[in-house]
Protein backbone atom coordinates (compact mmCIF):
# COMPACT_ATOMS: atom_id res chain seq x y z
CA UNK A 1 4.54 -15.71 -22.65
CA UNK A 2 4.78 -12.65 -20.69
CA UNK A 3 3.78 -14.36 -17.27
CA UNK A 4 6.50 -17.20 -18.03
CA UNK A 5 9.09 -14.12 -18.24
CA UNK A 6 8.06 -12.73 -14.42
CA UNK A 7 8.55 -13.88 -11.47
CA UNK A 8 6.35 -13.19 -8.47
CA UNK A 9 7.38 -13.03 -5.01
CA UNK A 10 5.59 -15.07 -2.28
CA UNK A 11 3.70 -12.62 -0.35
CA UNK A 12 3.76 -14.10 3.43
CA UNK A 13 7.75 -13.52 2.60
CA UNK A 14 7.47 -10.20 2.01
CA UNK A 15 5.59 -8.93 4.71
CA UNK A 16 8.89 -9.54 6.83
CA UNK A 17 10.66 -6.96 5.65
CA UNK A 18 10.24 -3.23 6.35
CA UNK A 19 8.53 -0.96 3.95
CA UNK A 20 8.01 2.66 3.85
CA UNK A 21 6.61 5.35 1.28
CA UNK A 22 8.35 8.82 2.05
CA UNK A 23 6.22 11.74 0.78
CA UNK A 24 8.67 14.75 0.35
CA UNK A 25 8.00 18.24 -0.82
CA UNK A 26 11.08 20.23 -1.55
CA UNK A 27 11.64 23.81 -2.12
CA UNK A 28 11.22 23.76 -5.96
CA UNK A 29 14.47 26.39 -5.54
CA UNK A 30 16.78 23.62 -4.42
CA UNK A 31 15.65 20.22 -6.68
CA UNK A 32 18.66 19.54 -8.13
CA UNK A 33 21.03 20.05 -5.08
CA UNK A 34 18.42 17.45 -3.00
CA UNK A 35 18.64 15.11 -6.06
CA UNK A 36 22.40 15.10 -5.89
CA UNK A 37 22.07 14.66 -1.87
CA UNK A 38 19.76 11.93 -2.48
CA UNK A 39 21.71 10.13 -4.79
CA UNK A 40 24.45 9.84 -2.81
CA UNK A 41 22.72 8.99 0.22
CA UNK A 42 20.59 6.12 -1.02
CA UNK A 43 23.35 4.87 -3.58
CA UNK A 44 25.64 4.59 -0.13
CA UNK A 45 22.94 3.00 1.50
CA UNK A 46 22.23 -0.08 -0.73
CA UNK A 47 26.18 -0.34 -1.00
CA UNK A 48 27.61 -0.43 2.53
CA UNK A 49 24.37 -1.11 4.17
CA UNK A 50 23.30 -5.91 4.15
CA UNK A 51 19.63 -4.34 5.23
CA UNK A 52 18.59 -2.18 2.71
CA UNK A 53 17.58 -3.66 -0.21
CA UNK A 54 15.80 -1.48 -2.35
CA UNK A 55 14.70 2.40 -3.30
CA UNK A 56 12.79 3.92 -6.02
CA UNK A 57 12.22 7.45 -6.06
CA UNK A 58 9.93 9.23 -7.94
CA UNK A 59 8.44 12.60 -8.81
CA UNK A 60 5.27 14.23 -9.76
CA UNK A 61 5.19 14.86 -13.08
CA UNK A 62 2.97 18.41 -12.53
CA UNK A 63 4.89 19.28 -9.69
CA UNK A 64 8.43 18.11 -9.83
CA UNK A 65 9.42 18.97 -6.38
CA UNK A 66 6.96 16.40 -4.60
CA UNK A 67 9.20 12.99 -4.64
CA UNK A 68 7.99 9.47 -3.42
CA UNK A 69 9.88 7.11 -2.38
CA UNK A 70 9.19 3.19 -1.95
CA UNK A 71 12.12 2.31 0.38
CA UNK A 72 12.92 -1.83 1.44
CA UNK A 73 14.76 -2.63 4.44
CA UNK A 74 15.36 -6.77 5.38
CA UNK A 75 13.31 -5.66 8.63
CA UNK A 76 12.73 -3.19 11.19
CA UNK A 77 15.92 -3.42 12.88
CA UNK A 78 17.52 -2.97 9.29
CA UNK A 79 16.14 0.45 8.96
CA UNK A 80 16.41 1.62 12.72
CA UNK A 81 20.68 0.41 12.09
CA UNK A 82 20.09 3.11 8.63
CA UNK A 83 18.54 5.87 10.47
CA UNK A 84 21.57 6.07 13.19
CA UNK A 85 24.61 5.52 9.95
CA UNK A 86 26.57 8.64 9.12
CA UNK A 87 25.23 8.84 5.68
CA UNK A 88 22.29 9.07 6.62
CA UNK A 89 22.42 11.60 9.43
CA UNK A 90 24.47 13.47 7.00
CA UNK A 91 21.39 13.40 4.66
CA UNK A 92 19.09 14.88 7.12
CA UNK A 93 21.28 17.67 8.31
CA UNK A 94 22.11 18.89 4.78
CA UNK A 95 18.36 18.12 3.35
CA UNK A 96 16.77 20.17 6.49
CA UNK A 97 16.35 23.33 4.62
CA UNK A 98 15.73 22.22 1.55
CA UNK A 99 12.44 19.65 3.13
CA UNK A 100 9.35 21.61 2.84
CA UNK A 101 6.94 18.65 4.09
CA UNK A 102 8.02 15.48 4.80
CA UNK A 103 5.34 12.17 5.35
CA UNK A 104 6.52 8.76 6.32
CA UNK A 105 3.57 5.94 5.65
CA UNK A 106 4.60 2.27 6.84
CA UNK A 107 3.35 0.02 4.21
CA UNK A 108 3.07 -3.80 3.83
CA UNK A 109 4.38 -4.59 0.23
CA UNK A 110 1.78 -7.22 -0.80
CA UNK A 111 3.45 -8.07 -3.85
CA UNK A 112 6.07 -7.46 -6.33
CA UNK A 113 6.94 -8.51 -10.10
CA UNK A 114 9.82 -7.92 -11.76
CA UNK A 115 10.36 -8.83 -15.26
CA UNK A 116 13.12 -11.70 -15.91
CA UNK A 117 15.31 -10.90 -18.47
């Protein structure tokens, strides 16, 4: 059955790690030089970086210049190491223009289930 073929994680677990929703408007102009920059920054985070573990990033369908993103760090100190890396202050600088609005929401991730292939 479908509930056999997921696995759900144990909740008190994941409330140790560090969870964020980014709310990002970008100047509809510049969307696909910030998706490049993004790419590269978050694909070089969850490769050189042990504590980050996860991003997803998506966009408003209506408005394809607002972009959410669910971002998982092992813990706090995970994320403050990601916010001082190169790659990332590289990010910001370059992304500084093209950031119209930019919302950072702490979260608690309560649960997650991810199909089992």
């Amino acid at each position: 059955t479908l509930l056999m073929s997921c696995s759900l994680s144990i909740w008190a677990q994941s409330n140790e790690n560090f969870v964020r929703l980014v709310e990002i408007e970008v100047d509809p102009n510049q969307i696909s030089a910030y998706k490049q920059l993004l790419h590269e920054s978050i694909n070089t985070s969850v490769s050189v970086e042990e504590g980050v573990l996860q991003y997803h990033v998506v966009t408003d369908k209506k408005d394809a210049f607002r972009f959410t993103l669910l971002e998982i760090y092992k813990d706090e100190a995970a994320y403050l190491a990601h916010i001082k890396t190169a790659h990332f202050l590289k990010y910001k600088q370059k992304s500084a223009e093209m950031v119209k609005t930019l919302k950072l929401i702490d979260v608690n991730l309560e649960a997650q289930v991810l199909k089992n292939d």
